[in-house]
C-alpha atoms as a PDB file:
ATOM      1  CA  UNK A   1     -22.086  -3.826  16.779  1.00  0.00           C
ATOM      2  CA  UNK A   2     -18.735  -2.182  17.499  1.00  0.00           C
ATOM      3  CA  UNK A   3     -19.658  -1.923  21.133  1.00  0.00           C
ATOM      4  CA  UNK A   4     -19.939  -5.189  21.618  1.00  0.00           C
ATOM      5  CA  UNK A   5     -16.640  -6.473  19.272  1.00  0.00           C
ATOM      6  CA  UNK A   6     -14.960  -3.439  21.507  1.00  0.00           C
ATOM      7  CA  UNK A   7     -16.314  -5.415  24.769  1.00  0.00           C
ATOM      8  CA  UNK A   8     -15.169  -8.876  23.549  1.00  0.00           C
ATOM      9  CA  UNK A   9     -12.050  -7.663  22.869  1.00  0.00           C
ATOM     10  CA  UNK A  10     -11.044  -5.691  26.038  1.00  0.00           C
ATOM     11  CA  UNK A  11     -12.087  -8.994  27.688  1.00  0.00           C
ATOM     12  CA  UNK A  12     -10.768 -11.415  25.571  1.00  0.00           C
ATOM     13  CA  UNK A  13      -7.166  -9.131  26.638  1.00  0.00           C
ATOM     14  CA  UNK A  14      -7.843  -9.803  30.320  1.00  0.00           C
ATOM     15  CA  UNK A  15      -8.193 -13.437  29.845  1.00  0.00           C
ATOM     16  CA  UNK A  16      -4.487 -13.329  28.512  1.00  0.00           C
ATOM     17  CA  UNK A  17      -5.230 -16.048  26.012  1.00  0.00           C
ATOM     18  CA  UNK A  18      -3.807 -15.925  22.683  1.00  0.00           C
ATOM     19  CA  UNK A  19      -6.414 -17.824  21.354  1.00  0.00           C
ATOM     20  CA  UNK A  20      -9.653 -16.230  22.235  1.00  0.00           C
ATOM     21  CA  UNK A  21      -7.635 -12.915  21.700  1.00  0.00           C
ATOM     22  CA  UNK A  22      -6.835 -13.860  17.847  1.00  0.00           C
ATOM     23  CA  UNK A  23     -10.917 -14.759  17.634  1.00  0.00           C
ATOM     24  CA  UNK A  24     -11.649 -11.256  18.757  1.00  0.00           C
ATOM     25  CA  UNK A  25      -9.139  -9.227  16.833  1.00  0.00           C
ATOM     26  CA  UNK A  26     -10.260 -11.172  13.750  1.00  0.00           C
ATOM     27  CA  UNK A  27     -13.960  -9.502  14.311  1.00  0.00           C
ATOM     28  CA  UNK A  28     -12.565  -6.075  14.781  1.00  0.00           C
ATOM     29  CA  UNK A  29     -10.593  -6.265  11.764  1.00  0.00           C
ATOM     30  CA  UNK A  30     -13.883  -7.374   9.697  1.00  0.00           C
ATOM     31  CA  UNK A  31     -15.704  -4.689  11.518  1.00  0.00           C
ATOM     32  CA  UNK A  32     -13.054  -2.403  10.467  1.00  0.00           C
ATOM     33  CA  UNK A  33     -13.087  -3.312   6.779  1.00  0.00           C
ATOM     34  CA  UNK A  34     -16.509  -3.784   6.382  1.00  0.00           C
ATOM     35  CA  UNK A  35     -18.260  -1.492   8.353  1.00  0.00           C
ATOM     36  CA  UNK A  36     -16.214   1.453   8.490  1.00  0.00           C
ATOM     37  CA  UNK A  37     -13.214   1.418   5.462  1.00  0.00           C
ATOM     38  CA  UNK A  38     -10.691   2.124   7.549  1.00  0.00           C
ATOM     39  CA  UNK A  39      -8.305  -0.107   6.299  1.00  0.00           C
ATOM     40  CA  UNK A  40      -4.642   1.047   7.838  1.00  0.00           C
ATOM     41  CA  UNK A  41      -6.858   0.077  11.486  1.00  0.00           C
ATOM     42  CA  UNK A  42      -8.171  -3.101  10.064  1.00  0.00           C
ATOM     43  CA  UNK A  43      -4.033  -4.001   8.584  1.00  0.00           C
ATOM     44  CA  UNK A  44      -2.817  -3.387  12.025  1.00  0.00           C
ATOM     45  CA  UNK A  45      -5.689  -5.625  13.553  1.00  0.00           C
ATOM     46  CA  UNK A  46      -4.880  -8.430  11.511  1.00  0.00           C
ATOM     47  CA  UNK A  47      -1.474  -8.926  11.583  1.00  0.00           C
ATOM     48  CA  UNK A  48      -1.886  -8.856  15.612  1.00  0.00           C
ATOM     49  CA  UNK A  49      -4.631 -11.105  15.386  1.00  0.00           C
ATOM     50  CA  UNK A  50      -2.477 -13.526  13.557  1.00  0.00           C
ATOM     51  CA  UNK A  51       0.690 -12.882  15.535  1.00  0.00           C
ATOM     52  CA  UNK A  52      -1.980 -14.105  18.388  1.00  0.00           C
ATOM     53  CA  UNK A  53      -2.851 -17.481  16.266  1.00  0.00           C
ATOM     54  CA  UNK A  54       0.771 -18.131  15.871  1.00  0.00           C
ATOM     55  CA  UNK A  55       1.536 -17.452  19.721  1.00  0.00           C
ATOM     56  CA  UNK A  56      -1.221 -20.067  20.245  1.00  0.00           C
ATOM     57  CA  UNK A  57       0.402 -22.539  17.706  1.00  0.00           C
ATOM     58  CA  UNK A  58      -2.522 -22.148  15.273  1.00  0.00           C
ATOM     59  CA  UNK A  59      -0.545 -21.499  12.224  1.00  0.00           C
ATOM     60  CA  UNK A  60      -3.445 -22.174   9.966  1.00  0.00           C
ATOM     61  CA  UNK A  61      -5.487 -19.028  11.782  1.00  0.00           C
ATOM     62  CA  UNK A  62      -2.861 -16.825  11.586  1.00  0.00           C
ATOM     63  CA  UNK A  63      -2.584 -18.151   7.560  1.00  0.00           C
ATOM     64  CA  UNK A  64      -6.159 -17.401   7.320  1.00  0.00           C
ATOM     65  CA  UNK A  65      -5.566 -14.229   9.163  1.00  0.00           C
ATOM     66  CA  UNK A  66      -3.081 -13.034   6.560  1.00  0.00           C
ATOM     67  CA  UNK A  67      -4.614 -13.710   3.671  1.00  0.00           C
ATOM     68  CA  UNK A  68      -7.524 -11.780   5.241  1.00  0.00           C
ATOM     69  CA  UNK A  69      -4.769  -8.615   5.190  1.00  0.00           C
ATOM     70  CA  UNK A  70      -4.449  -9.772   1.799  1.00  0.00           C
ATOM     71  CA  UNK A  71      -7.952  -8.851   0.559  1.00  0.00           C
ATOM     72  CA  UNK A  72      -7.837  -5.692   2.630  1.00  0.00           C
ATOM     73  CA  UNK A  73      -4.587  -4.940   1.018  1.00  0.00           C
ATOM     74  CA  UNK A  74      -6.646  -5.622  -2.470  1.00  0.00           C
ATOM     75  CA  UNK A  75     -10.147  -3.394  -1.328  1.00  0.00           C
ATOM     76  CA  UNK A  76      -7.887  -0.473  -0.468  1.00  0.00           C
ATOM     77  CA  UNK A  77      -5.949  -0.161  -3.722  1.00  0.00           C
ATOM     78  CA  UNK A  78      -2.486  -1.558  -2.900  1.00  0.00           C
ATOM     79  CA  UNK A  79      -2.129  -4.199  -5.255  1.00  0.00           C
ATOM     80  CA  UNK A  80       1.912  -4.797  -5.205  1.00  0.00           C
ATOM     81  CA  UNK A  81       1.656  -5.173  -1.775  1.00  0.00           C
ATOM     82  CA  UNK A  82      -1.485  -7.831  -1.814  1.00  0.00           C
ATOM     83  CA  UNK A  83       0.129  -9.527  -4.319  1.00  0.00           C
ATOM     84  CA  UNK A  84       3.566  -9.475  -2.456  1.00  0.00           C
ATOM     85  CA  UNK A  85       1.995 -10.922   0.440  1.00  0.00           C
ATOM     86  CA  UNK A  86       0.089 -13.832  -0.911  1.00  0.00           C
ATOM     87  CA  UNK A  87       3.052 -14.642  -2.672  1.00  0.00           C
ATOM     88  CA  UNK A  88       5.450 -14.944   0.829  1.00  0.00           C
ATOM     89  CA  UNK A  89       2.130 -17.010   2.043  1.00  0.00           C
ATOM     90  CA  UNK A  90       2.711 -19.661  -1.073  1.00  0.00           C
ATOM     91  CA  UNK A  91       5.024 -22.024   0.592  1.00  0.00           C
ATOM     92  CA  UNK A  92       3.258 -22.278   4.286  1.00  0.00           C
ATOM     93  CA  UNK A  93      -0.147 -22.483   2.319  1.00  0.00           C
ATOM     94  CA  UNK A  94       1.337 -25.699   0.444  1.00  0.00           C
ATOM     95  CA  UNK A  95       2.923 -27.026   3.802  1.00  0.00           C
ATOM     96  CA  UNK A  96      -0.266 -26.930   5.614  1.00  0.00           C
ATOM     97  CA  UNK A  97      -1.956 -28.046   3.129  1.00  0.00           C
ATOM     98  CA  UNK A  98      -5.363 -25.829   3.147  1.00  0.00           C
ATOM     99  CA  UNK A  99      -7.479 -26.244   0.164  1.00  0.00           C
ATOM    100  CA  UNK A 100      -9.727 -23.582   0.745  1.00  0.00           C
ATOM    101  CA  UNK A 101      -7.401 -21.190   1.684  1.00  0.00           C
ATOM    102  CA  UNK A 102      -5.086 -22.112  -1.134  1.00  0.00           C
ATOM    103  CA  UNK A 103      -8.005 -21.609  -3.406  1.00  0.00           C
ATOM    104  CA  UNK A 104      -8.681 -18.068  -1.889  1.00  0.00           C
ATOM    105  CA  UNK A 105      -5.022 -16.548  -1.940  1.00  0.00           C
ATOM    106  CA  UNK A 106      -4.906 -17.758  -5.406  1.00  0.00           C
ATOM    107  CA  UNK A 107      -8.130 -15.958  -6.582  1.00  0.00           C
ATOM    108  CA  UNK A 108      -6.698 -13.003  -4.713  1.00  0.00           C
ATOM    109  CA  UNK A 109      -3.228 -13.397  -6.189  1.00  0.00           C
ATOM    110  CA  UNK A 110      -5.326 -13.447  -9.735  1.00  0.00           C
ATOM    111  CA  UNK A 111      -7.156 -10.152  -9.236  1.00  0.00           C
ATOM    112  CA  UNK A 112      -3.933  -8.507  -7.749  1.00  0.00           C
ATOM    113  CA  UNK A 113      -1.840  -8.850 -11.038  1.00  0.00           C
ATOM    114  CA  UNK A 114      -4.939  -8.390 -12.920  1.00  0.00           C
ATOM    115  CA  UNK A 115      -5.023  -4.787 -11.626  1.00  0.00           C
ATOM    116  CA  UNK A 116      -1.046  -4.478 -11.896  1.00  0.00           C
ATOM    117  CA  UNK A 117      -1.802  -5.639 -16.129  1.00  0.00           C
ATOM    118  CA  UNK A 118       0.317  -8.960 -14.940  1.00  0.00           C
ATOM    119  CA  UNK A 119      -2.414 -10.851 -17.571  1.00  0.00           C
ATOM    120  CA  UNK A 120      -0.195 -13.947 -17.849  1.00  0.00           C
ATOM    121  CA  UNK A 121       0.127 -14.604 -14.313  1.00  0.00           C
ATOM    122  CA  UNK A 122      -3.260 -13.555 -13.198  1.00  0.00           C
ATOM    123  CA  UNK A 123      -4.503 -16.073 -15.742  1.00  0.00           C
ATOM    124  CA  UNK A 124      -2.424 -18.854 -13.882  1.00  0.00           C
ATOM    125  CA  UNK A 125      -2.717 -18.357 -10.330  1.00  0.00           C
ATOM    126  CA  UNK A 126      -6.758 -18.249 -11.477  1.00  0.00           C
ATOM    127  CA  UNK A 127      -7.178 -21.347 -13.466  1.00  0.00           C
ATOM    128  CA  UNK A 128      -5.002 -23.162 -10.724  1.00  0.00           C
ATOM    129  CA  UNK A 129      -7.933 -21.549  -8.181  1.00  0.00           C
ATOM    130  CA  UNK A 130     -10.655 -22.702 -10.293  1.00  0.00           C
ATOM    131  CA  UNK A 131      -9.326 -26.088 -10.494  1.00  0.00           C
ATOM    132  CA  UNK A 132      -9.243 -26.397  -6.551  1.00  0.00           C
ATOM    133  CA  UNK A 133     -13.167 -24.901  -6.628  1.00  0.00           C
ATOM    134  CA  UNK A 134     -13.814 -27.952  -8.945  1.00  0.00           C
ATOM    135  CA  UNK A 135     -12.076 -30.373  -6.649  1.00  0.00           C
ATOM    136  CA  UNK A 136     -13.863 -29.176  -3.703  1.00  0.00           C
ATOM    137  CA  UNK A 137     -17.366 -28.779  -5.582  1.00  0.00           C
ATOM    138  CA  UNK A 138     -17.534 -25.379  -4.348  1.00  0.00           C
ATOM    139  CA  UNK A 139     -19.739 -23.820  -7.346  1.00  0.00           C
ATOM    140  CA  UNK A 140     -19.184 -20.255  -5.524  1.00  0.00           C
ATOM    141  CA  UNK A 141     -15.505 -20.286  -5.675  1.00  0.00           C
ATOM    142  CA  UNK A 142     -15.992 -21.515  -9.565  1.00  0.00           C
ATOM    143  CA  UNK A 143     -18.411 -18.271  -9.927  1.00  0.00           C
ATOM    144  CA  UNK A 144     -15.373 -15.966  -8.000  1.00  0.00           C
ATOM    145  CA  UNK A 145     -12.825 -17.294 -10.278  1.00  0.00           C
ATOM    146  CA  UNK A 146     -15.281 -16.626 -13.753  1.00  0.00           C
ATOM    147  CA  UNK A 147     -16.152 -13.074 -13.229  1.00  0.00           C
ATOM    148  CA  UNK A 148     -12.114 -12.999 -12.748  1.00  0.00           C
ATOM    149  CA  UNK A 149     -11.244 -14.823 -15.769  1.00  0.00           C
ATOM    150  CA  UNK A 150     -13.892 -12.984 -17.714  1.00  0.00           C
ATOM    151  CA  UNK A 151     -12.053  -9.742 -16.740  1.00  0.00           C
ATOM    152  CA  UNK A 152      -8.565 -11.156 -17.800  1.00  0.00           C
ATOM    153  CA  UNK A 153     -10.715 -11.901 -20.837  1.00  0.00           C
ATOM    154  CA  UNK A 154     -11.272  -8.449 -21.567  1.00  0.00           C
ATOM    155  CA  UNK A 155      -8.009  -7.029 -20.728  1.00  0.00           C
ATOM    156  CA  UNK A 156      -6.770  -9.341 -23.671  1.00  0.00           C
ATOM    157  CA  UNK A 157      -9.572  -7.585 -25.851  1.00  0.00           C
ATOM    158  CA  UNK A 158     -11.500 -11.174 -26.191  1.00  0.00           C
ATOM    159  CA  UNK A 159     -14.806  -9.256 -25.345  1.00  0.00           C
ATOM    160  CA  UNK A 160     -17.078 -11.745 -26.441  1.00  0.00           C
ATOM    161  CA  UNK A 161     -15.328 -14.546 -24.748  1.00  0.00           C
ATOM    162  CA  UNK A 162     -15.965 -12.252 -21.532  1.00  0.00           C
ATOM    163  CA  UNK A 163     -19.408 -11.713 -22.188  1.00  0.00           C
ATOM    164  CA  UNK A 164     -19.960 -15.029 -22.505  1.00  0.00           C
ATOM    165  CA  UNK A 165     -18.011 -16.066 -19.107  1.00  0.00           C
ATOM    166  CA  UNK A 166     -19.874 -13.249 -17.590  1.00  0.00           C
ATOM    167  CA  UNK A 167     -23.213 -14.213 -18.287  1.00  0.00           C
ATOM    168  CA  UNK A 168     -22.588 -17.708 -17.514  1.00  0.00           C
ATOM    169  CA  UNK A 169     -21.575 -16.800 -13.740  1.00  0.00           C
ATOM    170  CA  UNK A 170     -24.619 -14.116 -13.610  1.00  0.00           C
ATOM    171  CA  UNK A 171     -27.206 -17.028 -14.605  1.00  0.00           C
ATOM    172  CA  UNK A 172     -25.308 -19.300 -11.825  1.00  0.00           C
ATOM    173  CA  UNK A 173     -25.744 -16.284  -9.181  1.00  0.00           C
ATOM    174  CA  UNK A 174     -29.482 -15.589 -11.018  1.00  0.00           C
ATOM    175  CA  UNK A 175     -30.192 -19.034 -10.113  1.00  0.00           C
ATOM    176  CA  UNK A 176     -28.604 -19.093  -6.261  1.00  0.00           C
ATOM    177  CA  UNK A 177     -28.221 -17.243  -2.702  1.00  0.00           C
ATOM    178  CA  UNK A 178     -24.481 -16.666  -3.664  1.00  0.00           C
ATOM    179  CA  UNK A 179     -23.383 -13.130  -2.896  1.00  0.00           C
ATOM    180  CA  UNK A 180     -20.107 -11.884  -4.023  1.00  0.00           C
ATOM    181  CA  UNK A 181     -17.247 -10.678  -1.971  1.00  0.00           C
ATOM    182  CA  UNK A 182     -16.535  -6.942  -2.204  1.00  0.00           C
ATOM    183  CA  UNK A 183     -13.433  -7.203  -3.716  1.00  0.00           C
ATOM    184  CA  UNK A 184     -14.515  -9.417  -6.336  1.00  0.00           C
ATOM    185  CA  UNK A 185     -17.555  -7.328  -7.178  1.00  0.00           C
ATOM    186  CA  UNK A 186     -15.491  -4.402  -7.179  1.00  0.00           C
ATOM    187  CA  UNK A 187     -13.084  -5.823  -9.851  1.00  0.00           C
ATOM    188  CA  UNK A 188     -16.020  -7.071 -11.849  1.00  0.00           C
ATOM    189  CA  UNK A 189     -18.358  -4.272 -11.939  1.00  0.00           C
ATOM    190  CA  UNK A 190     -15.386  -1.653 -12.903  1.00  0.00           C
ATOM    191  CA  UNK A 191     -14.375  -4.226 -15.907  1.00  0.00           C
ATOM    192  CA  UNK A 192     -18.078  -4.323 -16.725  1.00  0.00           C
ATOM    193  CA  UNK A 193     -18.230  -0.883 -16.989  1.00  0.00           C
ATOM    194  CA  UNK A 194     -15.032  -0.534 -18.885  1.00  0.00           C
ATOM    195  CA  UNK A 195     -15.625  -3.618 -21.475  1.00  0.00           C
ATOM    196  CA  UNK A 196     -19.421  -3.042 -22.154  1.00  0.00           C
ATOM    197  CA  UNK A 197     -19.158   0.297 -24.567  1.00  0.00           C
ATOM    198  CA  UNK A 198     -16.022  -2.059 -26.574  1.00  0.00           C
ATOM    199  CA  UNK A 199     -18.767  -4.304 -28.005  1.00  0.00           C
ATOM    200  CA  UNK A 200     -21.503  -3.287 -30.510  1.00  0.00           C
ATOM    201  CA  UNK A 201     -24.828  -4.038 -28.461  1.00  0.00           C
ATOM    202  CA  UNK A 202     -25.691  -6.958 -31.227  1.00  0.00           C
ATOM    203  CA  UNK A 203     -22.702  -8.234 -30.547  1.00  0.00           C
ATOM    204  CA  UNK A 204     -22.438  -8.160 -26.656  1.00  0.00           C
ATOM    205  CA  UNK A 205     -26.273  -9.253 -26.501  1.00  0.00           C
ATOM    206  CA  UNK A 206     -25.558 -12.692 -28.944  1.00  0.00           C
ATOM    207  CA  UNK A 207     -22.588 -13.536 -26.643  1.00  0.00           C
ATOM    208  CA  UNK A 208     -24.057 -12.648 -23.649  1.00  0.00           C
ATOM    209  CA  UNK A 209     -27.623 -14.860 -24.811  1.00  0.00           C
ATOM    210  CA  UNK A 210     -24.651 -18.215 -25.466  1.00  0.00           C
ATOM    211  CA  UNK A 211     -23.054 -17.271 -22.095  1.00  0.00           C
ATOM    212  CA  UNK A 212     -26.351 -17.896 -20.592  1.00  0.00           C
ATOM    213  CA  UNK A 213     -26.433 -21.402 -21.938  1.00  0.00           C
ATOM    214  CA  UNK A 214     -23.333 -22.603 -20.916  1.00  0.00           C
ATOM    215  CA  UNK A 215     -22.775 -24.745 -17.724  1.00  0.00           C
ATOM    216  CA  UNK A 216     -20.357 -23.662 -15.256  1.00  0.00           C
ATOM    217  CA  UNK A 217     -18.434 -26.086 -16.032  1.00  0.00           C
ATOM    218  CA  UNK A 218     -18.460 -25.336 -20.020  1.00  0.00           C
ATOM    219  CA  UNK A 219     -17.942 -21.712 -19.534  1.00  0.00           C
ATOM    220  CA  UNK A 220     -14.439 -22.486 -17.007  1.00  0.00           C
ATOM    221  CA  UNK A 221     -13.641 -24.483 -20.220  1.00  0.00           C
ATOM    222  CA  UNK A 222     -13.974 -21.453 -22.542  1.00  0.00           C
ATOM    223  CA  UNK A 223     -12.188 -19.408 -19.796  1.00  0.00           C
ATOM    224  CA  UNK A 224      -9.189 -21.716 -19.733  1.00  0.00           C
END
């Protein structure tokens, strides 16, 4: 695989156009990320893929491209400056007016103070997010934003309202080909981990067993 992103992108350079140039700096980045964790290479990659989108007037790309940082920024430990970042994007996200990516730096914003112990705000920017998953009848957005809320849950020592958020979002994933993010599974398996031994096993199994039977759409009810 790198081979070939390597090729794309020493041609896409000879072509001279900003465009296909952003395209193919974008899959290096993810290659860089996700295939080899070298995140400072992947950082660099993305801001001049999105320096490429904005030389080509594609200021939603080069949006998309920084929230992308965003979530590297997140996957590599550097929470204050994720949640710095996604916090200068707030006001071009609302000008250009991009749903989906709105929805994503918010979930991202949520699990950045989450780690930082910002509970308050992390609970905001993530029921704002789950409202836009509901608008948009994106049911894997609505999962992204439970396990999330669940772990705000938690932090707030309401274990058995996390359970129960939990389990709602594991019977929706049970039940579909949704696969989590990495940074979203990260966050969720390490407050797993950490809640779990806080709740006596009766306990954790009757709220996990009503978790279970809730809807999505009950459980982001219980989370809010």
């Amino acid at each position: 695989m790198r081979p070939l992103v390597e090729e794309a992108l020493t041609r896409a350079r000879a072509l001279e156009d900003d465009y296909t140039l952003a395209g193919a700096l974008a899959a290096k980045a993810e290659l860089l990320v996700g295939g080899d964790a070298d995140y400072q290479g992947a950082f660099a990659t993305y801001e001049e893929a999105a320096a490429a989108y904005e030389r080509a007037g594609d200021r939603t790309g080069a949006a998309r491209m920084r929230t992308n940082l965003a979530e590297g920024l997140l996957l590599a430990g550097d929470h204050a400056a994720s949640v710095s970042l996604l916090r200068h994007l707030a006001p071009e996200m609302r000008e250009l007016g991009l749903r989906d990516v709105e929805f994503t730096r918010l979930r991202l914003l949520g699990l950045g103070l989450l780690c930082a112990g910002e509970l308050e705000e992390a609970q905001g920017a993530l029921t704002e997010a789950v409202g836009l998953t509901l608008e948009l009848e994106d049911r894997k957005g609505t999962v992204d934003c439970l396990l999330a809320l669940g772990a705000v849950a938690a932090e707030r020592s309401e274990l058995a309202l996390a359970a129960r958020v939990w389990a709602a979002a594991e019977r929706e994933l049970d039940a579909s080909p949704y696969q989590l993010y990495p940074v979203d599974r990260l966050a969720y398996e390490r407050s797993l981990a950490s809640t779990r031994p806080q709740l006596a096993d009766k306990a954790w199994d009757e709220a996990w067993a009503e978790g279970r039977r809730l809807s999505l759409e009950e459980a982001v009810a219980e989370a809010l």
